[in-house]
C-alpha atoms as a PDB file:
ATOM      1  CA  UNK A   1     -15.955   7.984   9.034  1.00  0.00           C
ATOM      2  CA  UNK A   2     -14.526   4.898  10.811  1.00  0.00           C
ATOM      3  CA  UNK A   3     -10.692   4.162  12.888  1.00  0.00           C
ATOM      4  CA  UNK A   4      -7.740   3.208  11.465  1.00  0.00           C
ATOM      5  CA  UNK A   5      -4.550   1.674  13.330  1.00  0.00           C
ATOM      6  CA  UNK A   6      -1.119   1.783  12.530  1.00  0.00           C
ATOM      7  CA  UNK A   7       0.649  -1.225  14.615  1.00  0.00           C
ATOM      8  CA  UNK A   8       4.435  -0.272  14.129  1.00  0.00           C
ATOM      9  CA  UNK A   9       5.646  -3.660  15.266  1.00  0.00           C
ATOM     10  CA  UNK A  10       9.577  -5.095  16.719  1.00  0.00           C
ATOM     11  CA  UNK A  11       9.995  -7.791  14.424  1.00  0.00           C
ATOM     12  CA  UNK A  12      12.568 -10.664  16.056  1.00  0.00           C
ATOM     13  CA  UNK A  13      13.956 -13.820  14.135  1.00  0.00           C
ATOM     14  CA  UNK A  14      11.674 -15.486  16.239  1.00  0.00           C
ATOM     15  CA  UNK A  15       8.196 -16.309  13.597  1.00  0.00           C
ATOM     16  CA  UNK A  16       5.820 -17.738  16.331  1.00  0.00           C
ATOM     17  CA  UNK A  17       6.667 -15.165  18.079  1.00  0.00           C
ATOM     18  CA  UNK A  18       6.321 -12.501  15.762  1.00  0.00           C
ATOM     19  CA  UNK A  19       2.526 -14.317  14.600  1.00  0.00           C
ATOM     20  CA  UNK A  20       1.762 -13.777  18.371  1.00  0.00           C
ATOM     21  CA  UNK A  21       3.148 -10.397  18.860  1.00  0.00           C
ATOM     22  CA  UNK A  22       1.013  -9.242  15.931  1.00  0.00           C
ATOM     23  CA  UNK A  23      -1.726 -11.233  17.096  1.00  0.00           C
ATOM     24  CA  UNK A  24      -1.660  -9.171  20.420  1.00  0.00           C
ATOM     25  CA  UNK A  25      -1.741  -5.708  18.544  1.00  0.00           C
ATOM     26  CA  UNK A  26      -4.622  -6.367  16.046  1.00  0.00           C
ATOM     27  CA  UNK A  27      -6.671  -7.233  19.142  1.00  0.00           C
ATOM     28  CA  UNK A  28      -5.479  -4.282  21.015  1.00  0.00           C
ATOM     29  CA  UNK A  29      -6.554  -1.988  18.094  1.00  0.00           C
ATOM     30  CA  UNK A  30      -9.495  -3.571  17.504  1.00  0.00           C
ATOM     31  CA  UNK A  31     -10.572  -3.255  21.288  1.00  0.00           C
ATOM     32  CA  UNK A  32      -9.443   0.414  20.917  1.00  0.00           C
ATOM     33  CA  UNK A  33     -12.333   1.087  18.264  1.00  0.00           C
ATOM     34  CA  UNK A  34     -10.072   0.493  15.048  1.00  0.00           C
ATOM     35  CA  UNK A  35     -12.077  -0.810  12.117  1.00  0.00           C
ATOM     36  CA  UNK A  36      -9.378  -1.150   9.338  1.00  0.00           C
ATOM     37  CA  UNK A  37      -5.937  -2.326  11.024  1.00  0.00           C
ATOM     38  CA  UNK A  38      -2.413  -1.992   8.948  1.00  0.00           C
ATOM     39  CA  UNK A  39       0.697  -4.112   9.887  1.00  0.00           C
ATOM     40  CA  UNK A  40       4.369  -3.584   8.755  1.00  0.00           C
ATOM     41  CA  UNK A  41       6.275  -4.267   5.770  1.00  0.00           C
ATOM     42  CA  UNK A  42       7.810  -7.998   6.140  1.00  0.00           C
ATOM     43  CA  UNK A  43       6.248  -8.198   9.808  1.00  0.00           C
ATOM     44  CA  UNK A  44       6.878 -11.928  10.412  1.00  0.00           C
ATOM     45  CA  UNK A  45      10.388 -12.318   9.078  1.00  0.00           C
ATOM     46  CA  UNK A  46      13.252 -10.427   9.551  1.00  0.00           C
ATOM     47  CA  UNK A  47      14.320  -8.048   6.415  1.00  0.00           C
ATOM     48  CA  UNK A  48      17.441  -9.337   4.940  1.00  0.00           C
ATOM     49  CA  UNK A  49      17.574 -11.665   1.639  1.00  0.00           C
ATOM     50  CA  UNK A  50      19.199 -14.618   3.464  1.00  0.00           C
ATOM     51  CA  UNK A  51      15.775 -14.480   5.598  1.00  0.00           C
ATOM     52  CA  UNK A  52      12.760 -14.406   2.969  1.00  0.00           C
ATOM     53  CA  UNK A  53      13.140 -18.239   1.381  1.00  0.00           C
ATOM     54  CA  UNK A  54      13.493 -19.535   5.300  1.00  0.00           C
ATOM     55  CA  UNK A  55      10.403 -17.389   6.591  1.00  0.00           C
ATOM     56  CA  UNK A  56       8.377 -17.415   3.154  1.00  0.00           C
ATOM     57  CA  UNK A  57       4.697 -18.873   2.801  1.00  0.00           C
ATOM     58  CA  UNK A  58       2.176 -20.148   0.548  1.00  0.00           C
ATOM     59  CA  UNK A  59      -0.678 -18.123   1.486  1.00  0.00           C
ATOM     60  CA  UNK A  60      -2.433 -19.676  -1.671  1.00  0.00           C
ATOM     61  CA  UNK A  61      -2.695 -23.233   0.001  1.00  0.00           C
ATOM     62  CA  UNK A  62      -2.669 -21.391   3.166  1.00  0.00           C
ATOM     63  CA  UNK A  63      -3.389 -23.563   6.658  1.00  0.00           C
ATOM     64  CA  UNK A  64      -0.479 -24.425   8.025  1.00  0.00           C
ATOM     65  CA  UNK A  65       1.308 -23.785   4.788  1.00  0.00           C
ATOM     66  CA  UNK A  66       0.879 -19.874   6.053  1.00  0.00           C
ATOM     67  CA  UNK A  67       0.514 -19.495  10.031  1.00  0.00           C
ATOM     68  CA  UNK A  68       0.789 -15.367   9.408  1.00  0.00           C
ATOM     69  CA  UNK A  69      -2.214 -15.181   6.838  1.00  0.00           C
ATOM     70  CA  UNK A  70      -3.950 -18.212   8.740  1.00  0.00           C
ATOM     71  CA  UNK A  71      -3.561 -15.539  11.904  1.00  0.00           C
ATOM     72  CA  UNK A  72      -5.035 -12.017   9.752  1.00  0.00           C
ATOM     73  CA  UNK A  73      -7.986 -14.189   8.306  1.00  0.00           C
ATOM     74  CA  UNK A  74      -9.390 -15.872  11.836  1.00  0.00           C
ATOM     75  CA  UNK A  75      -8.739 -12.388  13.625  1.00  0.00           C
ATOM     76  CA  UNK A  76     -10.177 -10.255  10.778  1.00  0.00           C
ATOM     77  CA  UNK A  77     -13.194 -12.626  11.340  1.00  0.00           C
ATOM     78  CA  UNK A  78     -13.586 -12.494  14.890  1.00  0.00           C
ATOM     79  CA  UNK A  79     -12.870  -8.902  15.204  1.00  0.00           C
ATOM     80  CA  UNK A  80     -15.307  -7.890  12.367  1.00  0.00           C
ATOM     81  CA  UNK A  81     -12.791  -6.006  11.063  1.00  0.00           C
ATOM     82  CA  UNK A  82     -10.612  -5.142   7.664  1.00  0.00           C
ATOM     83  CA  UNK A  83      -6.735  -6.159   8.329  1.00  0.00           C
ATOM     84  CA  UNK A  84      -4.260  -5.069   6.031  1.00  0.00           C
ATOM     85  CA  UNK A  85      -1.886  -7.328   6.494  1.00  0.00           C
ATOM     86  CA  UNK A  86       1.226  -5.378   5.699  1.00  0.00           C
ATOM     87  CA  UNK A  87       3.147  -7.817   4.329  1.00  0.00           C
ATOM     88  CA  UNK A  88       5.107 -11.460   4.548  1.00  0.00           C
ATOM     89  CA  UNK A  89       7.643 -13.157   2.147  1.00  0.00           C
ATOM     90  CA  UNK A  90       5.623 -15.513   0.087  1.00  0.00           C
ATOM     91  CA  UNK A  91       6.602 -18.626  -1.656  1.00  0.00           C
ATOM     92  CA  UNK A  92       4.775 -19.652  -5.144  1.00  0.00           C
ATOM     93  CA  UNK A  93       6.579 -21.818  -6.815  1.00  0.00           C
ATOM     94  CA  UNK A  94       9.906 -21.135  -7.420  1.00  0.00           C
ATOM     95  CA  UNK A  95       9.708 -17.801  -6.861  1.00  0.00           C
ATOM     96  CA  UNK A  96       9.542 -15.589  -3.709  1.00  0.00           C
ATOM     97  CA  UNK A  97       7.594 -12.345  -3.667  1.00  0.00           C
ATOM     98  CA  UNK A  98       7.137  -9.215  -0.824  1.00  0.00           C
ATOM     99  CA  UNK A  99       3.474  -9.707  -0.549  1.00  0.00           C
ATOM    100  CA  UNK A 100       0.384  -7.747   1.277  1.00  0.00           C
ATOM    101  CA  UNK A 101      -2.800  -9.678   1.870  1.00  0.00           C
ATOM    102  CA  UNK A 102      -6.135  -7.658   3.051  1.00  0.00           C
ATOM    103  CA  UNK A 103      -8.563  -9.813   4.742  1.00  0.00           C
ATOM    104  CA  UNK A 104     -12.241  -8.370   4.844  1.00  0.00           C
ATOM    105  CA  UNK A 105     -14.717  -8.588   8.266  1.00  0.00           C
ATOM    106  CA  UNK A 106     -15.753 -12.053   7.184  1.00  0.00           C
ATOM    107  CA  UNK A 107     -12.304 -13.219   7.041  1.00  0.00           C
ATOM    108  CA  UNK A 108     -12.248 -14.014   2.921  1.00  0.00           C
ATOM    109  CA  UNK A 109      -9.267 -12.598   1.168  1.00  0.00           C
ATOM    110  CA  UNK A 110      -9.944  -9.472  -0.729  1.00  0.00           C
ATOM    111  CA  UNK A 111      -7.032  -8.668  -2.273  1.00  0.00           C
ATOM    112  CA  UNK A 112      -3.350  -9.914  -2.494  1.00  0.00           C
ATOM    113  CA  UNK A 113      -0.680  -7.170  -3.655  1.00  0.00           C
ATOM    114  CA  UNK A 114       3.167  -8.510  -4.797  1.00  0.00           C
ATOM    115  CA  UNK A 115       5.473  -5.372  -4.293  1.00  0.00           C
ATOM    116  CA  UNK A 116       5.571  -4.181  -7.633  1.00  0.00           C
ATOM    117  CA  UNK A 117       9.055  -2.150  -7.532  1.00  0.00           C
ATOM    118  CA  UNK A 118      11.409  -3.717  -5.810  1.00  0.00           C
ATOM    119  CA  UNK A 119      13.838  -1.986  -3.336  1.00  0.00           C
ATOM    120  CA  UNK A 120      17.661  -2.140  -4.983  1.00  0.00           C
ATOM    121  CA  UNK A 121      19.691   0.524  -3.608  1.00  0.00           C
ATOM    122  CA  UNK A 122      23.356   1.556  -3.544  1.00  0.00           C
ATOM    123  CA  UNK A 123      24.911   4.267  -1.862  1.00  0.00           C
ATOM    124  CA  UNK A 124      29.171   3.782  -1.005  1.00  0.00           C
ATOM    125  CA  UNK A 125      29.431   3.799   2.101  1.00  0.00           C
ATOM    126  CA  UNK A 126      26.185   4.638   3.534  1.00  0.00           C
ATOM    127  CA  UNK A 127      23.508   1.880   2.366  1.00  0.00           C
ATOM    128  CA  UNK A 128      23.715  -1.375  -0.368  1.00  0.00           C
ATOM    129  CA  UNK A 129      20.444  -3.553  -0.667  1.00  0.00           C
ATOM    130  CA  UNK A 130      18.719  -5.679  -3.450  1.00  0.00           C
ATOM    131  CA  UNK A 131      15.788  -6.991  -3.075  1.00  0.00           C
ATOM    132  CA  UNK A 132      16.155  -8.385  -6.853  1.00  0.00           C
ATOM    133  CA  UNK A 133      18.874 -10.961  -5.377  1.00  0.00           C
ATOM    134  CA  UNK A 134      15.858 -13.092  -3.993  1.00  0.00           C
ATOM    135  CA  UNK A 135      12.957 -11.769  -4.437  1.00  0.00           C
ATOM    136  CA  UNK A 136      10.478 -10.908  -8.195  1.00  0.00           C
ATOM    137  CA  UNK A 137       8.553  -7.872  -8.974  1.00  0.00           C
ATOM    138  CA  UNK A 138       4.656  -8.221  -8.839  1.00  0.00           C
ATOM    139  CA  UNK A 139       2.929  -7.555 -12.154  1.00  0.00           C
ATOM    140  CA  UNK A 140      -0.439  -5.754 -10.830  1.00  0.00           C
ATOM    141  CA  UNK A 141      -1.950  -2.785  -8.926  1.00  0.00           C
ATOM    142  CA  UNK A 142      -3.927  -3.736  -6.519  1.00  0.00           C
ATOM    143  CA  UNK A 143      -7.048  -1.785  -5.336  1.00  0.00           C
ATOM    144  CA  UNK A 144      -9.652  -2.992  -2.707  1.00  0.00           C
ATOM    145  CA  UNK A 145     -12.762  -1.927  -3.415  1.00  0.00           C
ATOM    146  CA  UNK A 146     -13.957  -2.489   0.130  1.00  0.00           C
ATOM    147  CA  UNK A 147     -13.465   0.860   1.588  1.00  0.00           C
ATOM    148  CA  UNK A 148     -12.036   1.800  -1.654  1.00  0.00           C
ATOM    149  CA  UNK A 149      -7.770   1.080  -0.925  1.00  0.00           C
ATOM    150  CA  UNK A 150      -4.925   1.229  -2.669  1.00  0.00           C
ATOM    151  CA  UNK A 151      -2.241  -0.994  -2.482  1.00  0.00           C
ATOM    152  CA  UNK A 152       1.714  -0.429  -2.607  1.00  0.00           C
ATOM    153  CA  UNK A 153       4.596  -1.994  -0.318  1.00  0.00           C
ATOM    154  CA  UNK A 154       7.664   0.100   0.751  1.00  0.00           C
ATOM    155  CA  UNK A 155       9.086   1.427  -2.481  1.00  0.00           C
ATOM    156  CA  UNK A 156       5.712   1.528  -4.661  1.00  0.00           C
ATOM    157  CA  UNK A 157       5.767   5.045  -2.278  1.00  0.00           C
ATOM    158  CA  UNK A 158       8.347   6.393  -4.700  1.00  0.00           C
ATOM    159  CA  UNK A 159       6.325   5.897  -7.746  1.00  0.00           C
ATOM    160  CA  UNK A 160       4.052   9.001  -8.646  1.00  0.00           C
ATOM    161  CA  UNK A 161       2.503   7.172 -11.257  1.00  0.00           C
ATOM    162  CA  UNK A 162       0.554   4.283  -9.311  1.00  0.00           C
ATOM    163  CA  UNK A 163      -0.534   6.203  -6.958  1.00  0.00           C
ATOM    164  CA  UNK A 164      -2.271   8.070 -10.081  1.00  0.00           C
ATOM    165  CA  UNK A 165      -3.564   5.203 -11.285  1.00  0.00           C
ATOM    166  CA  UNK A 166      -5.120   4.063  -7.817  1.00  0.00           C
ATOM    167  CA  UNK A 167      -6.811   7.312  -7.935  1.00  0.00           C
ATOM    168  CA  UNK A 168      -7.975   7.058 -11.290  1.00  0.00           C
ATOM    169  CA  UNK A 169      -9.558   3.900 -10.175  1.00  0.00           C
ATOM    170  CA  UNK A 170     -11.788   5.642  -7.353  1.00  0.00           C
ATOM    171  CA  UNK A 171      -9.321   5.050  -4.404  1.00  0.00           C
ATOM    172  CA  UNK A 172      -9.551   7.368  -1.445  1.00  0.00           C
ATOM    173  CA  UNK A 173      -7.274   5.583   1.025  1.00  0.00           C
ATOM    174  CA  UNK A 174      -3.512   4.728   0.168  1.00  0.00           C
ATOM    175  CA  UNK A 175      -1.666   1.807   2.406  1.00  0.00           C
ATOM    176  CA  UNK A 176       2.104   1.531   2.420  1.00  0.00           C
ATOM    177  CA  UNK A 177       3.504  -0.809   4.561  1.00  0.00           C
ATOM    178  CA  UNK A 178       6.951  -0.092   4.527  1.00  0.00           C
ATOM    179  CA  UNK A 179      10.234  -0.746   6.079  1.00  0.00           C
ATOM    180  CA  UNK A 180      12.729   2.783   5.061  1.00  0.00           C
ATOM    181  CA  UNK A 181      16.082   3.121   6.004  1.00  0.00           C
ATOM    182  CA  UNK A 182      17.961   5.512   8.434  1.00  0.00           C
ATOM    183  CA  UNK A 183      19.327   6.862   4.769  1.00  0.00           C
ATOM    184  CA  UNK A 184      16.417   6.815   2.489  1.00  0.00           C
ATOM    185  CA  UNK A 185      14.248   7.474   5.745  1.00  0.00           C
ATOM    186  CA  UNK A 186      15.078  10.695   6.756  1.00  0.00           C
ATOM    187  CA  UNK A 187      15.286  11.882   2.848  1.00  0.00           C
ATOM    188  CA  UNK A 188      12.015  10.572   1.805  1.00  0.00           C
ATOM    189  CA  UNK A 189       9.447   8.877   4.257  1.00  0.00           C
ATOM    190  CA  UNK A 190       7.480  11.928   5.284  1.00  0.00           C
ATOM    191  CA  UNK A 191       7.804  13.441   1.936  1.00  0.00           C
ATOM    192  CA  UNK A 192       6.573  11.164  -0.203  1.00  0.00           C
ATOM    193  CA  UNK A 193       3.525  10.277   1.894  1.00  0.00           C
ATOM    194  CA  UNK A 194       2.846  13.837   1.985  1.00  0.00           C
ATOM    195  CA  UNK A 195       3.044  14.076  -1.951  1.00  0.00           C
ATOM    196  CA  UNK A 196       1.272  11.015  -2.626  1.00  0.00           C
ATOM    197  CA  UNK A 197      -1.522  12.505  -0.375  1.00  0.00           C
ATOM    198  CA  UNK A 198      -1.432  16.381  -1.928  1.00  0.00           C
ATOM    199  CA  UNK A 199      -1.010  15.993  -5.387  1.00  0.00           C
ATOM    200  CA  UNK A 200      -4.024  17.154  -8.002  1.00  0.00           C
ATOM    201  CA  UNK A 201      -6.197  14.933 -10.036  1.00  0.00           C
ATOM    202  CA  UNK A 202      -5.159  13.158 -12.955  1.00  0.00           C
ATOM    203  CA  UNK A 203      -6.754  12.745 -16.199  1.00  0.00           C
ATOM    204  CA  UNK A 204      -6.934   8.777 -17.101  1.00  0.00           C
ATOM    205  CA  UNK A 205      -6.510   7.508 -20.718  1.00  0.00           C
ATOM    206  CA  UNK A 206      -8.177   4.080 -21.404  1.00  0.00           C
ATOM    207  CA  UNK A 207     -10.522   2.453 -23.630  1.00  0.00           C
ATOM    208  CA  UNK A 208     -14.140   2.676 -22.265  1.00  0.00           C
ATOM    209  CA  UNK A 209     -17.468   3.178 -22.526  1.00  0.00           C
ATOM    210  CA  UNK A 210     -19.467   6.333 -23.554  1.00  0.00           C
ATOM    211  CA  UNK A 211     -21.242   7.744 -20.341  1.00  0.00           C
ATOM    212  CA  UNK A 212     -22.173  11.454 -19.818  1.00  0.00           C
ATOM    213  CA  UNK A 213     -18.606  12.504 -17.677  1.00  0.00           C
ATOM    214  CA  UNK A 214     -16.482  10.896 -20.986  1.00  0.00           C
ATOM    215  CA  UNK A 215     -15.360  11.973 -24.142  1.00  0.00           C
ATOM    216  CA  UNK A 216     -14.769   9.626 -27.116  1.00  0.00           C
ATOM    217  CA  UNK A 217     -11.931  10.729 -29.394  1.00  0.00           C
ATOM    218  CA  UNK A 218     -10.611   8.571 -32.230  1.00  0.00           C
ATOM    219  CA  UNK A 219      -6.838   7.999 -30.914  1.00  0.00           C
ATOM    220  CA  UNK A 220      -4.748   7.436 -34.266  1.00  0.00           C
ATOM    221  CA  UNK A 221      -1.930   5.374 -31.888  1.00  0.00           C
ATOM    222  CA  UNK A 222      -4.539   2.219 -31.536  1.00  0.00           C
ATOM    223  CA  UNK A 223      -6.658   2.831 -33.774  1.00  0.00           C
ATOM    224  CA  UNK A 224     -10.002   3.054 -32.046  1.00  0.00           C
ATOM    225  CA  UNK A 225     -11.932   5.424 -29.771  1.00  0.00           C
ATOM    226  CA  UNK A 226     -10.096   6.048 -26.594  1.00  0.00           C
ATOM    227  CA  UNK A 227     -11.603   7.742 -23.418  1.00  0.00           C
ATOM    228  CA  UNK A 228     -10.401  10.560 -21.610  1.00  0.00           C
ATOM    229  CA  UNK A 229     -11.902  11.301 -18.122  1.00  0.00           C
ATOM    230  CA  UNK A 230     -10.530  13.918 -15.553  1.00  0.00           C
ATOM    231  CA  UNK A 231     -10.306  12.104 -12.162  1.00  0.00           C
ATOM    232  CA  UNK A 232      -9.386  13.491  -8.751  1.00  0.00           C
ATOM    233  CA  UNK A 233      -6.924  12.952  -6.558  1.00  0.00           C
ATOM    234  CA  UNK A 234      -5.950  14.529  -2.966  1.00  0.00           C
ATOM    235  CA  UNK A 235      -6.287  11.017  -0.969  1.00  0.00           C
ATOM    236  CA  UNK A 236      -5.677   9.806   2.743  1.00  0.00           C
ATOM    237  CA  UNK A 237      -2.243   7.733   2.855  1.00  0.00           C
ATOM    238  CA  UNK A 238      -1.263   5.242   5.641  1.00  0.00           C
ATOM    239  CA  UNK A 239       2.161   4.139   6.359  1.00  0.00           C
ATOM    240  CA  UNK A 240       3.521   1.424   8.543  1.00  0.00           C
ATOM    241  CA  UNK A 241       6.464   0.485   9.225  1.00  0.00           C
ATOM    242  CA  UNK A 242       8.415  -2.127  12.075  1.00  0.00           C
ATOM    243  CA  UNK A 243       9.864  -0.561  14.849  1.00  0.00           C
ATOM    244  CA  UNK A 244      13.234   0.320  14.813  1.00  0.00           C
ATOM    245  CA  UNK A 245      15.802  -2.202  15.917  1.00  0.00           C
ATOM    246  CA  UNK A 246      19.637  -1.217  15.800  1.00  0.00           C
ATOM    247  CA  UNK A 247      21.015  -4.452  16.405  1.00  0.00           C
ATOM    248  CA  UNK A 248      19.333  -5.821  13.100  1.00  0.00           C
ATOM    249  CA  UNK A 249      20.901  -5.870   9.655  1.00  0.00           C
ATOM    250  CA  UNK A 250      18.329  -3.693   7.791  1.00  0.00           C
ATOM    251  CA  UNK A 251      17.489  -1.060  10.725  1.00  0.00           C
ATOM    252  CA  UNK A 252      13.937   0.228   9.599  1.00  0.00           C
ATOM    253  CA  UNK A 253      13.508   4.023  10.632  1.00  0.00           C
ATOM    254  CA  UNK A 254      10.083   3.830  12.062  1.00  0.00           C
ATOM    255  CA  UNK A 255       7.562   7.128  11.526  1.00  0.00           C
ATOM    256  CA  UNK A 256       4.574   5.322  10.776  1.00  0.00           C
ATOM    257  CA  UNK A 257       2.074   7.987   9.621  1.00  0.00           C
ATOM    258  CA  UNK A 258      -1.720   9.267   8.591  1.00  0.00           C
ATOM    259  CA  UNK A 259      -1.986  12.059   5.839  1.00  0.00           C
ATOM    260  CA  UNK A 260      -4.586  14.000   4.569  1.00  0.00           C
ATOM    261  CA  UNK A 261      -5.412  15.063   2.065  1.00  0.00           C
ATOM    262  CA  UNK A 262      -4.110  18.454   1.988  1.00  0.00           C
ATOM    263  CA  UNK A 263      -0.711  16.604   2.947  1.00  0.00           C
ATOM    264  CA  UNK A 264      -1.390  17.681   6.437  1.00  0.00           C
ATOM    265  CA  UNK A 265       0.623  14.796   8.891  1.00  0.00           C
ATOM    266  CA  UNK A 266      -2.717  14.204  10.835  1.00  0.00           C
ATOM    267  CA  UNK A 267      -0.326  11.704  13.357  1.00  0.00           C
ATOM    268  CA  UNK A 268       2.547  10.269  13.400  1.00  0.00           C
ATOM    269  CA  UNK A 269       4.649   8.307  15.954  1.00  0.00           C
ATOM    270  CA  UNK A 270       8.815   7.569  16.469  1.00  0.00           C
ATOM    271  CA  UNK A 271      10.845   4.700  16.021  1.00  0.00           C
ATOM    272  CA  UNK A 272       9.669   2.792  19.175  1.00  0.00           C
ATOM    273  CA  UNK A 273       6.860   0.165  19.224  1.00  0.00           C
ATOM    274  CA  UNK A 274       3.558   2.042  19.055  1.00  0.00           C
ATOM    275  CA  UNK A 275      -0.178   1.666  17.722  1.00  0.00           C
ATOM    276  CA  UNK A 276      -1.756   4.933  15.956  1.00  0.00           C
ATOM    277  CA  UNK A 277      -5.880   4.935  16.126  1.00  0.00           C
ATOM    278  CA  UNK A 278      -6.962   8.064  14.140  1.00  0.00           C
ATOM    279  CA  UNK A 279     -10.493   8.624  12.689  1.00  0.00           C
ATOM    280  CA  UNK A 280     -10.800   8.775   8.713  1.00  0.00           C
ATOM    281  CA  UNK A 281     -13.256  11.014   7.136  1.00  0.00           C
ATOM    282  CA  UNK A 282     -13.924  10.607   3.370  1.00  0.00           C
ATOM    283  CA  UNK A 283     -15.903  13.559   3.264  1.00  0.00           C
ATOM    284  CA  UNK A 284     -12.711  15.544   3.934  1.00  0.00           C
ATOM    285  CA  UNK A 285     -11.211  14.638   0.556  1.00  0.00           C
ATOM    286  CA  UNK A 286     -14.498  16.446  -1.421  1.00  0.00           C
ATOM    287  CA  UNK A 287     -14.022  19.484   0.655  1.00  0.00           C
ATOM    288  CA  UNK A 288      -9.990  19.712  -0.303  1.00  0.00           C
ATOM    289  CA  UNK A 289     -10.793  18.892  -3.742  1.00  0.00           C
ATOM    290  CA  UNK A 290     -13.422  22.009  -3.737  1.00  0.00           C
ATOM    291  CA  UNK A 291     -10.932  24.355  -1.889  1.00  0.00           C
ATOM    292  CA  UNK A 292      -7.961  23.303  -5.058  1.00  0.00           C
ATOM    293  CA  UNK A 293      -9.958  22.322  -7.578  1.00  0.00           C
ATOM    294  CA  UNK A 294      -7.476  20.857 -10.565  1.00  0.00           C
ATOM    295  CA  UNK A 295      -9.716  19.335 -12.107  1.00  0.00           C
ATOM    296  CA  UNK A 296     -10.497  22.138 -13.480  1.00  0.00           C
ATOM    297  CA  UNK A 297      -7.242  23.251 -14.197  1.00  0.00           C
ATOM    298  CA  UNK A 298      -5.020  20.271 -15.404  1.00  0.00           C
ATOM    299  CA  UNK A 299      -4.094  20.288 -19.106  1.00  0.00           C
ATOM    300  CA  UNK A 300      -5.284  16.845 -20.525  1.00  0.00           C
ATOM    301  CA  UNK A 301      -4.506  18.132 -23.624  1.00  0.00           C
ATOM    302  CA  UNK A 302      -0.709  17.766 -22.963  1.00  0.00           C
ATOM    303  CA  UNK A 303      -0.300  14.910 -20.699  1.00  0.00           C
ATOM    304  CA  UNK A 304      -2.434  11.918 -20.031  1.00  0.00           C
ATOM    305  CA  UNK A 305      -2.055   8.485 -17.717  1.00  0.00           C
ATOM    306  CA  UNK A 306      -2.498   5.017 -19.484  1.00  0.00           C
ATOM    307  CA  UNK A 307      -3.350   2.688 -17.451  1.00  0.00           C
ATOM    308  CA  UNK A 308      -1.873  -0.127 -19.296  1.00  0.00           C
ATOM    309  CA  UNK A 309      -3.718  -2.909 -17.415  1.00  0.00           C
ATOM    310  CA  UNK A 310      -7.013  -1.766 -18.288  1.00  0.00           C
ATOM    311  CA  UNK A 311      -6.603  -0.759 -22.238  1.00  0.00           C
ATOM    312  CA  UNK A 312      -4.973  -4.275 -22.555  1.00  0.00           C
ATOM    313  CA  UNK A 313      -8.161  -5.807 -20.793  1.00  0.00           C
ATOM    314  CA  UNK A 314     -10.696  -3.640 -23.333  1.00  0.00           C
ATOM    315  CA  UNK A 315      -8.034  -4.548 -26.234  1.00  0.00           C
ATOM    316  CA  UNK A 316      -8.734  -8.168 -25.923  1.00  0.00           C
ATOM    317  CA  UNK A 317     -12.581  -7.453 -25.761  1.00  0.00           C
END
């Protein structure tokens, strides 16, 4: 069991002040008992295309080529605690990405997730955005296997299909930062965190070892033996988003949440500037599992889930 915050932050055009302001509410959590502290989607920078190449980093040479991860890795040390750092535009080379860095109790970098789909959306008359104008698509799920976390930005939410994978991989604990709309908001935010946190196990197709929980079939597709495991899902998922701000030109619609794994909203806050601190109890996610057991009842014999990554890895073995 340990704390969790949700720091639903007002992002200004201001950067120093932004690095402070978030500064300010990772201490404030941390002093409140939080052990694991999520930021925002694009917490540093205001959310508009013309804004990521002025406000973008390098977090790989990192210093003062990246005051905002500089910030998450001396506070993660100090505090003793696991920050996921929402996420910043970054800069590598000559191309821009929507990027989430987690930063572990000694301060290292654990993990670094690019937003994998990116957010292109229009509806006449109500809402046009494309990320794709500035900013390229990450290539890689990204799981942390310090307290075993998922990683998605924004509108990785939407997509059933990672979130499957994450739980194939032994993830109990999804993180979204993400900044939805007051269309796509109201539609979607609560509802997909609820189904990302309710929906049954999946069964995993991959290439893999023999142990005593697989089964080795000879796949005719590629040629050799291919494993087939049943895995669980029914996870915790954390959202956070900025705070709402109607004079900007993206206005974010706020509702950072915690969901359980029965898709039960454990809390949840408005559109104002807020910090959640709720407990997280793994155990919780054996007990749903028992109570709905698909595991038991999913037909692997008629769908599967490839993770691609993986049988690409063992295909090069």
């Amino acid at each position: 069991m340990f704390k969790i915050a949700l720091c639903q932050l007002w992002v200004t055009s201001d950067k120093e002040r932004n690095i402070v302001h978030a500064r300010k509410a990772i201490e404030e959590a941390a002093n409140k008992g939080a052990q694991l502290v999520l930021l925002p989607e694009i917490w540093n920078s205001p959310y508009s295309n013309d804004s990521f190449p002025v406000y973008a980093e390098d977090i790989d040479a990192g210093g003062d080529a990246s005051p905002s991860t500089a910030m998450l890795s001396e506070l993660s040390r100090n505090l003793q605690i696991t920050i996921v750092g929402g996420s910043i535009p970054e800069r590598s080379g000559d191309k821009l990405y929507n990027t989430c860095c987690v930063f572990g109790t000694d301060g290292k970098l654990k993990a670094k997730h690019r937003k994998i789909h990116l957010f292109d959306i229009d509806i006449p008359g109500q809402m046009t955005f494309k990320e794709s104008l500035t900013l390229t698509a990450g290539d890689s799920p990204t799981i942390v296997d310090t307290g075993r976390i998922g990683i998605g930005i924004c509108y990785d939410i939407q997509f059933q299909e990672l979130a499957m994978l994450y739980a194939a991989r032994g993830a109990h604990l999804l993180c979204y930062p993400g900044a939805f709309n007051m269309v796509t908001g109201p539609l979607h935010w609560e509802l997909i965190q609820r189904a990302r946190a309710a929906d049954g196990q999946v069964v995993q197709r991959g290439i893999h070892p023999r142990s005593a929980s697989n089964t080795l079939t000879l796949n005719p597709e590629m040629g050799r033996l291919t494993w087939f495991g049943v895995h669980n899902w029914q996870l915790f998922v954390a959202t956070c988003s900025p705070a709402r701000d109607t004079n900007a030109s993206y206005v974010a619609w706020g509702h950072s949440s915690l969901v359980g794994p029965f898709g039960e909203v454990i809390a949840t806050t408005e559109h104002e500037e807020a910090i959640i601190i709720e407990e997280i109890d793994y155990s919780l996610i054996d007990q749903r599992r028992t109570f709905l057991p698909f595991q038991k009842q999913r037909r692997g014999d008629l769908y599967q889930l490839v993770d691609v990554q993986r049988r690409n890895t063992e295909l090069t073995k």
